[in-house]
Protein backbone atom coordinates (compact mmCIF):
# COMPACT_ATOMS: atom_id res chain seq x y z
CA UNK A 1 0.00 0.00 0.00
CA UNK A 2 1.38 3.46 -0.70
CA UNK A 3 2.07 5.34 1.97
CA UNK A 4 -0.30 8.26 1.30
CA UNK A 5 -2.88 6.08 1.53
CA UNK A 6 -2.11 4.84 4.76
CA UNK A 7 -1.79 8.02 5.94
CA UNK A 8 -5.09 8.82 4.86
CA UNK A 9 -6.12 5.67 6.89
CA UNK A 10 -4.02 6.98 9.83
CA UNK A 11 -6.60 10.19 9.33
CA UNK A 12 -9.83 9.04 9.25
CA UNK A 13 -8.70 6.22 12.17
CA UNK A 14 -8.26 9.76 14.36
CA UNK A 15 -11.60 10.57 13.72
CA UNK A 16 -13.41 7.41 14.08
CA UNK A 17 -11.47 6.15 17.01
CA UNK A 18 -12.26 9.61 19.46
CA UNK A 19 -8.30 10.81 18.48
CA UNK A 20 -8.58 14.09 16.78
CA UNK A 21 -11.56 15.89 14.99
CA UNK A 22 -11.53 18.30 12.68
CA UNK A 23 -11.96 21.91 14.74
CA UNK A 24 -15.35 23.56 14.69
CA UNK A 25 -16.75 19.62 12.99
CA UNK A 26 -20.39 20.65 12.56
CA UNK A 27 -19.63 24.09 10.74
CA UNK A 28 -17.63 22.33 8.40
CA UNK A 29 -14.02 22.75 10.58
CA UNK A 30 -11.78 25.93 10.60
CA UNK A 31 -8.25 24.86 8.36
CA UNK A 32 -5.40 23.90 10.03
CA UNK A 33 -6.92 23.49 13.32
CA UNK A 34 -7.99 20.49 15.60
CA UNK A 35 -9.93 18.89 18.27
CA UNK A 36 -8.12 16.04 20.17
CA UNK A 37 -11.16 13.65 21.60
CA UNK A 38 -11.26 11.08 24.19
CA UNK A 39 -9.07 9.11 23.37
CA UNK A 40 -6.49 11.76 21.58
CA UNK A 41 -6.93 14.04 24.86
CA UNK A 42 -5.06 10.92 27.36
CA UNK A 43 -2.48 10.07 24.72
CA UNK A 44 -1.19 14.10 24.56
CA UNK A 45 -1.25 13.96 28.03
CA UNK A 46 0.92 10.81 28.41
CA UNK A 47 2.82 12.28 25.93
CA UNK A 48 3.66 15.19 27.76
CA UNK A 49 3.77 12.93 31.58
CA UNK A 50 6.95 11.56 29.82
CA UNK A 51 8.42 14.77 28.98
CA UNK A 52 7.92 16.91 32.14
CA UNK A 53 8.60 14.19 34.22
CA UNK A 54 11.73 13.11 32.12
CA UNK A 55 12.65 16.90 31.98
CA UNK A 56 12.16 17.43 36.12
CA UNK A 57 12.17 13.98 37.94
CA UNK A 58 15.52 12.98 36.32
CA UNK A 59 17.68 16.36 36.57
CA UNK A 60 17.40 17.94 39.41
CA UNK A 61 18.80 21.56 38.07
CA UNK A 62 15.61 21.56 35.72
CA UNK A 63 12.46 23.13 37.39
CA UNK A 64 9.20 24.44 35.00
CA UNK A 65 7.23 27.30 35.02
CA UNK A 66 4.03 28.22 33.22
CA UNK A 67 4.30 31.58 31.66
CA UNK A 68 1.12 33.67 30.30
CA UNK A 69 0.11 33.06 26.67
CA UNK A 70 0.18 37.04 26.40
CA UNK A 71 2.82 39.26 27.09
CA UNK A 72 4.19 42.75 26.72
CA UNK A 73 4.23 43.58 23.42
CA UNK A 74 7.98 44.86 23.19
CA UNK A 75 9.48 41.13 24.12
CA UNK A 76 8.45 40.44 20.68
CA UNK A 77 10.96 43.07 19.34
CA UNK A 78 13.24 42.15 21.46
CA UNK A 79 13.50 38.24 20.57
CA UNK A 80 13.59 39.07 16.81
CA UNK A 81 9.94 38.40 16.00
CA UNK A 82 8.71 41.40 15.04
CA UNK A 83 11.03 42.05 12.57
CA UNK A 84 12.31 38.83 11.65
CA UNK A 85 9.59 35.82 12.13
CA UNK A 86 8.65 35.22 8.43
CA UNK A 87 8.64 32.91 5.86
CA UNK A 88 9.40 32.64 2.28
CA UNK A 89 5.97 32.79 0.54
CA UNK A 90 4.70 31.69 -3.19
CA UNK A 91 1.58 31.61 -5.29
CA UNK A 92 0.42 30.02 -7.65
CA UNK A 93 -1.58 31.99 -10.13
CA UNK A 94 -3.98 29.01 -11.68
CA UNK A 95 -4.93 27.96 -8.39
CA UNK A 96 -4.58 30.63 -6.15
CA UNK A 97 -3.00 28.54 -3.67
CA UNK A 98 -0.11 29.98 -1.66
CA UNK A 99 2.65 27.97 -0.67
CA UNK A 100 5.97 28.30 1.38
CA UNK A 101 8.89 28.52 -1.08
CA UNK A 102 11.49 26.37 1.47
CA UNK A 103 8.93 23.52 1.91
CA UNK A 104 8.81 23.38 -2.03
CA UNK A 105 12.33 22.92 -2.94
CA UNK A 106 12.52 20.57 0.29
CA UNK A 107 9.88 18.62 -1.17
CA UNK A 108 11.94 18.11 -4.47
CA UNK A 109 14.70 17.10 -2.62
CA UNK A 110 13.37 14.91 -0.66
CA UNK A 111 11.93 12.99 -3.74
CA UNK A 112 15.33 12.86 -4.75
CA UNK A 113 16.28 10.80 -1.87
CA UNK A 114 13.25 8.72 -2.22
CA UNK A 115 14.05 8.26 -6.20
CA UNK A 116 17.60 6.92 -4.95
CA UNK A 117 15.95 4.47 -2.10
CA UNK A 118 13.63 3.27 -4.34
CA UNK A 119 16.36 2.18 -6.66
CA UNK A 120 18.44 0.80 -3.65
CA UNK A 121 15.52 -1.63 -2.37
CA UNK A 122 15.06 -2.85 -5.88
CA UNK A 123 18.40 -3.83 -6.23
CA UNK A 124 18.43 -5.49 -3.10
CA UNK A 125 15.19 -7.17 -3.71
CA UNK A 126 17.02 -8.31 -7.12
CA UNK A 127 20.66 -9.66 -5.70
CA UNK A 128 19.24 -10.98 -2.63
CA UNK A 129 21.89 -11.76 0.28
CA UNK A 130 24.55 -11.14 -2.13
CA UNK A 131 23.57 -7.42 -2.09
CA UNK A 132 26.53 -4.89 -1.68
CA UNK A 133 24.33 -1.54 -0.82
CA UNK A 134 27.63 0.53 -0.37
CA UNK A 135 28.99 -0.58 -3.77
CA UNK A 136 25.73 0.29 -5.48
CA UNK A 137 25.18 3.61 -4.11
CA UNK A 138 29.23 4.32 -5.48
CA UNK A 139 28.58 2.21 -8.60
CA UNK A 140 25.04 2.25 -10.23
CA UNK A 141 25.04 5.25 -12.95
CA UNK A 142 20.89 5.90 -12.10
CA UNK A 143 21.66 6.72 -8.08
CA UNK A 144 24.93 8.44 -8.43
CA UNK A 145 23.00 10.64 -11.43
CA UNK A 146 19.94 10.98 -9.19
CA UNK A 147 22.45 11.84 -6.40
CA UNK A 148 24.42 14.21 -8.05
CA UNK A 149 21.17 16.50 -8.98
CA UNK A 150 19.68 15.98 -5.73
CA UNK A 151 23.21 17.50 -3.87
CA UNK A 152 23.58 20.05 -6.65
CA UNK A 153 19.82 21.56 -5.55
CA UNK A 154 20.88 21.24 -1.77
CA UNK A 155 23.97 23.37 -2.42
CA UNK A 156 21.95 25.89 -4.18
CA UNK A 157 19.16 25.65 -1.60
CA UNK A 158 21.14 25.81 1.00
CA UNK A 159 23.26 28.97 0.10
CA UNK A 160 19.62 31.06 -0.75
CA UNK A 161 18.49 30.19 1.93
CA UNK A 162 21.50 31.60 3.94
CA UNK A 163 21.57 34.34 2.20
CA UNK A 164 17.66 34.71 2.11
CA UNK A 165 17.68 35.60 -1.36
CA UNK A 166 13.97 35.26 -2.12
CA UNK A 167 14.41 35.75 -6.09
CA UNK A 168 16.89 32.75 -5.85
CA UNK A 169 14.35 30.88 -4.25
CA UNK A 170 11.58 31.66 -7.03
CA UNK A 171 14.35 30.84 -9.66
CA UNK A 172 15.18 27.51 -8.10
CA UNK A 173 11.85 26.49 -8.17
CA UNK A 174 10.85 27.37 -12.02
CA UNK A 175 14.37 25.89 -12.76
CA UNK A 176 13.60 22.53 -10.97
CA UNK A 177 10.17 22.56 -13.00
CA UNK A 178 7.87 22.74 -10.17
CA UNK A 179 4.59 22.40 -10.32
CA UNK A 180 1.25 23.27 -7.97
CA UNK A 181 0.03 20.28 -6.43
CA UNK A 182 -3.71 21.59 -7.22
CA UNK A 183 -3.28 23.32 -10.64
CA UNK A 184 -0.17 21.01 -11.88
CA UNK A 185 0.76 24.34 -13.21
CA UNK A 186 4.88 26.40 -13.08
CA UNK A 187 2.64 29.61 -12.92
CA UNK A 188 4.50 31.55 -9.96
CA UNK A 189 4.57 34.67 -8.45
CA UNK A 190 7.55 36.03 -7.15
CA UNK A 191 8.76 35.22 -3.62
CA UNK A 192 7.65 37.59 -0.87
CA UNK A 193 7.92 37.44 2.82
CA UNK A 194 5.23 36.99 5.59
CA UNK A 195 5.57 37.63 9.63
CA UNK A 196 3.85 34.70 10.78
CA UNK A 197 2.08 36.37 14.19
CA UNK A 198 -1.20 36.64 14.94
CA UNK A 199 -2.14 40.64 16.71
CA UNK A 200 -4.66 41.09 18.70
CA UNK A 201 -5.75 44.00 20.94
CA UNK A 202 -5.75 44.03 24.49
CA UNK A 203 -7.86 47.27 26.69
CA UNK A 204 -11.18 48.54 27.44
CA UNK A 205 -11.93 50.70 24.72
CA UNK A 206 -10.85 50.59 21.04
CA UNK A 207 -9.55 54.50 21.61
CA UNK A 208 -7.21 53.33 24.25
CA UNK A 209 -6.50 49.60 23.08
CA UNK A 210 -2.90 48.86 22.64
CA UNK A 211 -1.52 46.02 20.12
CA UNK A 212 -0.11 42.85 21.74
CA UNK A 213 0.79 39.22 19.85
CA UNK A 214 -0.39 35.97 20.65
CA UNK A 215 3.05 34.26 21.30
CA UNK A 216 4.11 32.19 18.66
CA UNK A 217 6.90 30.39 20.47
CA UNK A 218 6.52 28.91 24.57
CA UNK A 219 10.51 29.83 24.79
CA UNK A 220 10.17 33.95 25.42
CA UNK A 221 8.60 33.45 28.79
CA UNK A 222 10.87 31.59 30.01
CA UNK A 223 13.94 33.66 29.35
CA UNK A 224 11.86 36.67 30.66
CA UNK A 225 11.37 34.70 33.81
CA UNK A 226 15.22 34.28 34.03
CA UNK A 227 15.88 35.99 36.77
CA UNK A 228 12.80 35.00 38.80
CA UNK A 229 13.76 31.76 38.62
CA UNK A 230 17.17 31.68 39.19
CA UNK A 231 17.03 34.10 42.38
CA UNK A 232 14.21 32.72 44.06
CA UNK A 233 14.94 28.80 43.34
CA UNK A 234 18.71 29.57 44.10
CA UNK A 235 19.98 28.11 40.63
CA UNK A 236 23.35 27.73 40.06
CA UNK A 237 24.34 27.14 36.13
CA UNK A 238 24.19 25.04 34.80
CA UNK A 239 20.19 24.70 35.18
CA UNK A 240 17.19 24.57 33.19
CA UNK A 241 13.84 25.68 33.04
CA UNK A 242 10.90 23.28 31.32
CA UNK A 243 7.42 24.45 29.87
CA UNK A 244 4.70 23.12 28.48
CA UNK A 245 2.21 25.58 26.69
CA UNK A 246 -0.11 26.62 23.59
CA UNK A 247 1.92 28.41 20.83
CA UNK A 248 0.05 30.89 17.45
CA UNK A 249 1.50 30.71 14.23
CA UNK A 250 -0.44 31.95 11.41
CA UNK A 251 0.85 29.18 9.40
CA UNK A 252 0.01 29.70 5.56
CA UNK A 253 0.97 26.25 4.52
CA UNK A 254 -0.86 24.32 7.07
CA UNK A 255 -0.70 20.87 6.01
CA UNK A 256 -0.87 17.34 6.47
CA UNK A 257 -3.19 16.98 9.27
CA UNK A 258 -1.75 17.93 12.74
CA UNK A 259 1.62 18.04 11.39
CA UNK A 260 1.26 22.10 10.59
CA UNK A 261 -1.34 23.80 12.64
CA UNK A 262 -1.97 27.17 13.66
CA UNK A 263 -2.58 26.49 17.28
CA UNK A 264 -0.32 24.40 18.93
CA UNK A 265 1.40 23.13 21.93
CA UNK A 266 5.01 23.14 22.73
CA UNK A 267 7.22 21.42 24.83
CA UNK A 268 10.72 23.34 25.93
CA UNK A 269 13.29 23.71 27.85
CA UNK A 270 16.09 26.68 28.21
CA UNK A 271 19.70 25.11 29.53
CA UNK A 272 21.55 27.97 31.02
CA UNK A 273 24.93 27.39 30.82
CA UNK A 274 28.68 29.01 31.13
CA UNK A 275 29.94 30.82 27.36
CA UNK A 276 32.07 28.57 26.14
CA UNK A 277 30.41 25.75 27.31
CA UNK A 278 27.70 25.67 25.13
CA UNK A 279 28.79 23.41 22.33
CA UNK A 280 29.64 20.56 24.51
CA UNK A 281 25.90 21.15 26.12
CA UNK A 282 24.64 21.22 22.61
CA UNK A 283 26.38 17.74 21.95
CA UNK A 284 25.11 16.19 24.91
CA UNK A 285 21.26 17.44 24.98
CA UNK A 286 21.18 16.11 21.45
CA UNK A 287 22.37 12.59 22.56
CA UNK A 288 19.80 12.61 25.53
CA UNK A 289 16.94 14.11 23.62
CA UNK A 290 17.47 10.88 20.88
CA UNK A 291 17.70 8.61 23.68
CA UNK A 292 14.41 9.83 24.93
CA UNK A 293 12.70 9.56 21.56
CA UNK A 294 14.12 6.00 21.24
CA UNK A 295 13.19 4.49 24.30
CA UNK A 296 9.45 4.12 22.64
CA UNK A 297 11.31 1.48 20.69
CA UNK A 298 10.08 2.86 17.23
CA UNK A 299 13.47 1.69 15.68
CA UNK A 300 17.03 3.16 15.57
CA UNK A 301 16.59 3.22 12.03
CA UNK A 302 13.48 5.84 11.91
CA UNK A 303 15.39 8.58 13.85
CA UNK A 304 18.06 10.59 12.06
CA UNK A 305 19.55 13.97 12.85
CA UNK A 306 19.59 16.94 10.49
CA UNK A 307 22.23 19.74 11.05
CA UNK A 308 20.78 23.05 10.12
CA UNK A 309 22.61 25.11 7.28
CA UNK A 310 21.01 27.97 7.64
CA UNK A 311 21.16 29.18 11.67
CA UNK A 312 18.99 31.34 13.02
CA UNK A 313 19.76 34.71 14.24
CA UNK A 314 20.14 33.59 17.79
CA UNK A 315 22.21 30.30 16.99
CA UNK A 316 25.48 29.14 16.57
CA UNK A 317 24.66 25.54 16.24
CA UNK A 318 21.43 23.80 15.54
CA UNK A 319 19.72 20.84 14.53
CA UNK A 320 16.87 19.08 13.96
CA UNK A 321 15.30 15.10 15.25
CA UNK A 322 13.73 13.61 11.97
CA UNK A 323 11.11 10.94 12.31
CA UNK A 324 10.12 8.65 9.31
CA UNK A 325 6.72 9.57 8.51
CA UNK A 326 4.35 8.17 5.86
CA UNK A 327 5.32 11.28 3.92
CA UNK A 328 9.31 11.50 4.35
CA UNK A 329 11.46 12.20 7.28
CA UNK A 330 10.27 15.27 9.23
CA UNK A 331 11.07 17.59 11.95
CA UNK A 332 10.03 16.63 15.59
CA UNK A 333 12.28 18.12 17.91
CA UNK A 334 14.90 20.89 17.74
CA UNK A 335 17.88 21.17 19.56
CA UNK A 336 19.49 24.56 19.30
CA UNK A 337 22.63 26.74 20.88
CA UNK A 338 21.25 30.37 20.87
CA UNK A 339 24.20 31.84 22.74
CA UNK A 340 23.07 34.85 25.12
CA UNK A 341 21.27 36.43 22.46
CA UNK A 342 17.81 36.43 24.56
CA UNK A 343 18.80 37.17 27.99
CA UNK A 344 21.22 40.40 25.92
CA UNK A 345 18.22 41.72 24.23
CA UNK A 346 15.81 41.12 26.87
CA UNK A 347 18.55 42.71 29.14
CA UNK A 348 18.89 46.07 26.47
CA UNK A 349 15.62 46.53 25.79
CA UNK A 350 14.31 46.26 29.47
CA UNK A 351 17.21 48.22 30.88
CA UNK A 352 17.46 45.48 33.73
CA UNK A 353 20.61 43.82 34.34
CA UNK A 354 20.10 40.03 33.70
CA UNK A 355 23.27 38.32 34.46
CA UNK A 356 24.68 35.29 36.52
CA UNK A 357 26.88 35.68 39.65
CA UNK A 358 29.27 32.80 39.36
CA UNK A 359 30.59 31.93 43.32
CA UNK A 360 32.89 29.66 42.21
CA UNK A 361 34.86 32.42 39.96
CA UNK A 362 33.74 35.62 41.11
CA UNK A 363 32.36 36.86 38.19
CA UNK A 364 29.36 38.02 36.59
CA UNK A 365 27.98 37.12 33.03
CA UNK A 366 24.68 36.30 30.49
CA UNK A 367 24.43 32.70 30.59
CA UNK A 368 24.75 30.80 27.05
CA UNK A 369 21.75 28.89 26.17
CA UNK A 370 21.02 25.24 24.53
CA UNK A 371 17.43 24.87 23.57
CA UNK A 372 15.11 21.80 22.90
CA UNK A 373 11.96 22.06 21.21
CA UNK A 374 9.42 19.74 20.99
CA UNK A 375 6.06 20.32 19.31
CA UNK A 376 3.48 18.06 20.64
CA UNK A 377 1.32 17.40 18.27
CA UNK A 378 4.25 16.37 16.08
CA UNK A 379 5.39 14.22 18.22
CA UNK A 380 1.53 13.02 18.49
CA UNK A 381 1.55 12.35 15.16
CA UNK A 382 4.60 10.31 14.75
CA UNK A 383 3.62 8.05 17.48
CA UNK A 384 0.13 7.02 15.51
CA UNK A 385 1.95 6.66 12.47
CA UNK A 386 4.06 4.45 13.99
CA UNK A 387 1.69 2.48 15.84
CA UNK A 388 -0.64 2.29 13.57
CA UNK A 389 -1.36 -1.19 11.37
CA UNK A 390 -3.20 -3.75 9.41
CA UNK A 391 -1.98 -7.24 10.06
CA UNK A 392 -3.59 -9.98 8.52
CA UNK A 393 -4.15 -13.39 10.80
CA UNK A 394 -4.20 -16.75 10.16
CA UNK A 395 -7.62 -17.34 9.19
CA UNK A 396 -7.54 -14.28 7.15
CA UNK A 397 -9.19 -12.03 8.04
CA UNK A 398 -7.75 -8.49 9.03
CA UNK A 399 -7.31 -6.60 12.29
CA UNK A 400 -6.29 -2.88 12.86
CA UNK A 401 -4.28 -2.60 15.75
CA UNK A 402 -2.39 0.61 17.55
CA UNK A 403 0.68 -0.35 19.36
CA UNK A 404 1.29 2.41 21.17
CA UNK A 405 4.02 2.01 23.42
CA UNK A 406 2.27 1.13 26.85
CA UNK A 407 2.98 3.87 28.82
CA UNK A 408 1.65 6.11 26.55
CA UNK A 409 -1.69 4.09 25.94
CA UNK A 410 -5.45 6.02 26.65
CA UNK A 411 -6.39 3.18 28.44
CA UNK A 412 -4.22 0.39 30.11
CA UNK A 413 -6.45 -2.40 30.60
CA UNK A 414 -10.32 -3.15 28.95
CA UNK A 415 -12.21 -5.33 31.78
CA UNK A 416 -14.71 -8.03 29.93
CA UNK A 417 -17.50 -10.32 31.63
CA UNK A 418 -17.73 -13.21 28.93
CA UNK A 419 -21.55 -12.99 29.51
CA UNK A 420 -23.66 -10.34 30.86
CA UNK A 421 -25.67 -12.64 33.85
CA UNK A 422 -24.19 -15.23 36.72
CA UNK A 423 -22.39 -12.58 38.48
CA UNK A 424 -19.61 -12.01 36.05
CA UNK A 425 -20.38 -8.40 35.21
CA UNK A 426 -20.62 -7.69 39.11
CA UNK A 427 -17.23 -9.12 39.61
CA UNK A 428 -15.96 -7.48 36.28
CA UNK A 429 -17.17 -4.52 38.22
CA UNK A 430 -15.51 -4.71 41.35
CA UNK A 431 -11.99 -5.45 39.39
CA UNK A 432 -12.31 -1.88 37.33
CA UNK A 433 -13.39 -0.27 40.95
CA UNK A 434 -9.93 -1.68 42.28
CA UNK A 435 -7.62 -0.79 39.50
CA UNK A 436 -8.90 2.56 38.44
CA UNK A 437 -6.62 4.52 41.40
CA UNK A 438 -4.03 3.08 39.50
CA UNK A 439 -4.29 3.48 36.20
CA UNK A 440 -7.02 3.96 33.23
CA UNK A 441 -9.16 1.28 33.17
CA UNK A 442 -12.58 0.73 30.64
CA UNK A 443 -15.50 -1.50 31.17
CA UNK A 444 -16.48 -3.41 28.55
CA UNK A 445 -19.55 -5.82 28.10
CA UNK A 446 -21.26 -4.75 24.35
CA UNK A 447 -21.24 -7.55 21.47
CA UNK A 448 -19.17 -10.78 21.06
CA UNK A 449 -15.55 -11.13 22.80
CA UNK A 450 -13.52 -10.84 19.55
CA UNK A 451 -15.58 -7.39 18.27
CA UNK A 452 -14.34 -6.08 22.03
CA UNK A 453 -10.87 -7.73 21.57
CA UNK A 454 -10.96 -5.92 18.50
CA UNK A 455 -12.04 -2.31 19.55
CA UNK A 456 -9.60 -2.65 22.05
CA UNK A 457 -7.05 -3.40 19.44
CA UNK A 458 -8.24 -0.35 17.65
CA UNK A 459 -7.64 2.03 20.47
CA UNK A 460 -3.94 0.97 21.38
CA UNK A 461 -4.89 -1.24 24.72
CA UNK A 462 -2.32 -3.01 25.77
CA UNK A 463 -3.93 -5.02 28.21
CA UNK A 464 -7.68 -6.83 27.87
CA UNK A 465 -9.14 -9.45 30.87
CA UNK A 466 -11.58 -11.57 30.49
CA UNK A 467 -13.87 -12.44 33.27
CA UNK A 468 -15.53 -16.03 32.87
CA UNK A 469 -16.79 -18.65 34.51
CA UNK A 470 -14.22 -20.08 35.93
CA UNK A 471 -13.07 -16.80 37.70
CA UNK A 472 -16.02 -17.34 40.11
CA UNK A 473 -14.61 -20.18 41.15
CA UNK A 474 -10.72 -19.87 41.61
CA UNK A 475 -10.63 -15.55 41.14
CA UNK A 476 -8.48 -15.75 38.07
CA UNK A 477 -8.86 -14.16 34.88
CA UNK A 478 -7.60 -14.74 31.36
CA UNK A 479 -5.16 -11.77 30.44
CA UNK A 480 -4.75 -10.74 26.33
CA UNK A 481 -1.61 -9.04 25.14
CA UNK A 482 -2.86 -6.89 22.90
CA UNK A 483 0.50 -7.11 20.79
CA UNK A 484 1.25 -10.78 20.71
CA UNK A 485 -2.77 -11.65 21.00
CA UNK A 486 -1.41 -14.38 23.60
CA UNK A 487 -3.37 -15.21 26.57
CA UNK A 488 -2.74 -16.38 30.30
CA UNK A 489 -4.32 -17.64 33.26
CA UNK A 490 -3.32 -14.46 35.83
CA UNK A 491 -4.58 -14.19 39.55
CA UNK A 492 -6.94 -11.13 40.43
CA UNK A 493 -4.40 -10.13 43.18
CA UNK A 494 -1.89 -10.35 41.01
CA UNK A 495 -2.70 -7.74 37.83
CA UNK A 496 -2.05 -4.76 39.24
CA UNK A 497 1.97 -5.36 39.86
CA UNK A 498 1.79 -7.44 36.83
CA UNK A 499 0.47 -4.57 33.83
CA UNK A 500 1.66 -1.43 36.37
CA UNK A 501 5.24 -2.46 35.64
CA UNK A 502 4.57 -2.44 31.85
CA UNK A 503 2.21 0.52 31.20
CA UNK A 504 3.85 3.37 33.61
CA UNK A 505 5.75 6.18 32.66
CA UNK A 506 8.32 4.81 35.36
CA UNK A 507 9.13 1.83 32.76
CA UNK A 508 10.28 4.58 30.19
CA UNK A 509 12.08 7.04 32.31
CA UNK A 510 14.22 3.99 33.37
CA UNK A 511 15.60 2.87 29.70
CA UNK A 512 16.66 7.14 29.37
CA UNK A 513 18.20 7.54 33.37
């Protein structure tokens, strides 16, 4: 199956599962923004347990904070925003779509690579165990031509980009042959720039209302919050500060479902450390945030790092965790060295003095400062794709199954009478009552055993038990792994140290610490 088809799957399993709706559903939805449902709501939150608590519980010079969505409107010019915060922008004259220039060209080069893997799993579907991949990347005329155009259009990329020649951009793209994914048309405009904030106005009157931003990054409040922190928590660098929190980008290009929204959620933390420190710190957040990201056991092979070419104002080294996705691999976290640049321009344009008092060396200075940056509802995203899939079983027929990663699971264990009389829902009952201070447990009792085995399946449940007759008689039940489909005989008194182990956030934390 192609993979934009089972990423449309992936899609409309959201929906029907209670995942993530489409915003504003009944009035026909509101673009590039989305409802998570019942089932969506307690996987973002698990999500985000496993951050904070992997952020705070295991470092104990990171605290968080929760900063306010709005703030004073001259923060904005400060950080860079107001001036800076924009992206390369294109339309298309046939279909009036607009589209961001960058994501283009990265779209072309990324079919590049695809062209060349395409060619490399052919070949090894062709030699079999013989297969010599490194020879046929350095030998086979068709991937070292593919190769050679793909690197040639990075190079050129790459240097626009740095240079942020927008008429380069538009050139690159009617030169690469381009076309609209609506209109299949190369009728461009020229490449212009847009500041991606949202304004709004905050006061009593419209005479006396003053213009504010909704922020479109979490990071700002904490490095306003510097000095709050660090005095009244006693911090001594190297330290961090952690936030979760709701981010506004007025995202032209919002795409491919929650991938590119305009409301979003962040997850961040600031590392404050020493100048000239900073690029050892870089190195090592980079190696814990991947070790964090691969203790969901998604594969080695699905994570990859991407060093940026073009830095940011603020940075002097950055770069990016890529996921595999159904369509390519794709941003999820950031991990970026953005020297003092904040605290300095928070410091100038505030006219407070926001430095660190060192004990150890006598000496005052603006702490350096290593960034991660994790979107949530990227990271969301990756997780279903990942989990999601269609196996077909031994008799045939087909089940759809989520296999989340346990921890991270809506709901840890479905509880099932076999019938609905002789006392088994009762005692069903009283098993839920018991287990539900400890974890998410669902009740279960509508249609046949395999359509609730199978709805289970569909939610990501790792555990199901079945309550039956003979649980009356010596109190144990039959316990389903939802991965392996494999049942056992389990004692009552038993389950909760038994499936606690495997579903907490405390079985995670311990494959990172």
């Amino acid at each position: 199956m192609a993979q934009e088809d089972i990423f449309k799957k992936i899609v409309s399993h959201c929906k029907e599962y209670g995942f993530v709706f489409p915003s504003s559903d009944i009035y026909d939805g509101l673009g590039a923004v989305y409802d998570y449902g019942q089932n969506g709501v307690e996987l973002k939150n698990n999500i985000k347990q496993y951050w904070w608590q992997s952020m705070v519980l295991l470092h104990e010079n990171i605290v968080g904070i929760d900063s306010a969505i709005f703030m004073h409107p001259t923060i904005w010019k400060a950080s860079g925003h107001v001036d800076a915060f924009n992206d390369p922008l294109i339309d298309n004259r046939d279909s009036k779509k607009r589209y961001r220039a960058d994501v283009l060209i990265e779209d072309r080069i990324a079919a590049y690579e695809e062209k060349i893997e395409k060619e490399v799993a052919k070949a090894r579907k062709r030699f079999g165990e013989s297969f010599d991949e490194a020879q046929y990347r350095a030998t086979s005329p068709r991937v070292l031509e593919t190769q050679q155009k793909r690197d040639a259009l990075h190079a050129r990329y790459a240097e626009a980009m740095n240079a942020m020649n927008l008429e380069e951009l538009g050139n690159i793209i009617r030169d690469e042959e381009i076309v609209c994914p609506i209109s299949g048309t190369r009728n461009w405009t020229e490449v212009r720039q847009f500041n991606l904030m949202f304004k709004t106005e905050v006061g009593s009157t419209a005479e006396g209302a003053s213009t504010i931003y909704l922020r479109p990054e979490t990071a700002q409040g904490i490095f306003v919050n510097y000095l709050n922190v660090q005095k009244t928590g006693r911090m001594k660098v190297p330290f961090g500060i952690a936030q979760i929190g709701k981010a506004f980008r007025n995202e032209i290009v919002a795409r491919q479902f929650i991938f590119r929204m305009r409301e979003f959620e962040q997850m961040e933390m600031q590392f404050f450390v020493k100048p000239g420190t900073e690029l050892e710190w870089f190195d090592r957040w980079k190696q814990t945030r991947l070790a964090w990201h691969q203790a969901l056991g998604f594969g080695e092979e699905n994570y990859r790092f991407h060093d940026h070419e073009k830095l940011a104002h603020y940075a002097n080294a950055a770069a990016d965790i890529e996921f595999r996705m159904p369509f390519g691999f794709k941003e999820v976290e950031g991990i970026h060295s953005r020297t003092n640049f904040d605290l300095s321009q928070h410091a100038k344009f505030s006219g407070r003095k926001i430095e660190y008092f060192d004990p150890e060396t006598n000496e005052s200075y603006t702490p350096y400062v290593i960034e991660t940056s994790i979107g949530v509802d990227r990271m969301f995203l990756s997780v279903m794709c990942h989990s999601y899939e269609e196996e077909r079983l031994e008799n045939g027929e087909t089940r759809t199954v989520l296999k989340l990663p346990a921890a991270l699971a809506p709901t840890k264990l479905a509880v099932m009478p076999l019938v609905r009389k002789e006392g088994l829902p009762e005692k069903a009952r009283e098993i839920v009552n018991d287990l539900k201070f400890h974890f998410n447990c669902k009740y279960d009792e509508k249609d046949s055993i395999g359509k609730r085995y199978r709805r289970q399946d569909a939610v990501g449940t790792p555990y199901c038990i079945t309550v039956d007759h003979e649980t009356m008689k010596d109190d144990c039940v039959t316990l389903r792994d939802r991965d392996t489909m494999q049942q056992q005989r389990v004692r009552i008194s038993d389950l909760r140290a038994l499936i606690e182990e495997k579903v907490s956030i405390t079985s995670l934390l311990k494959k990172i610490n």
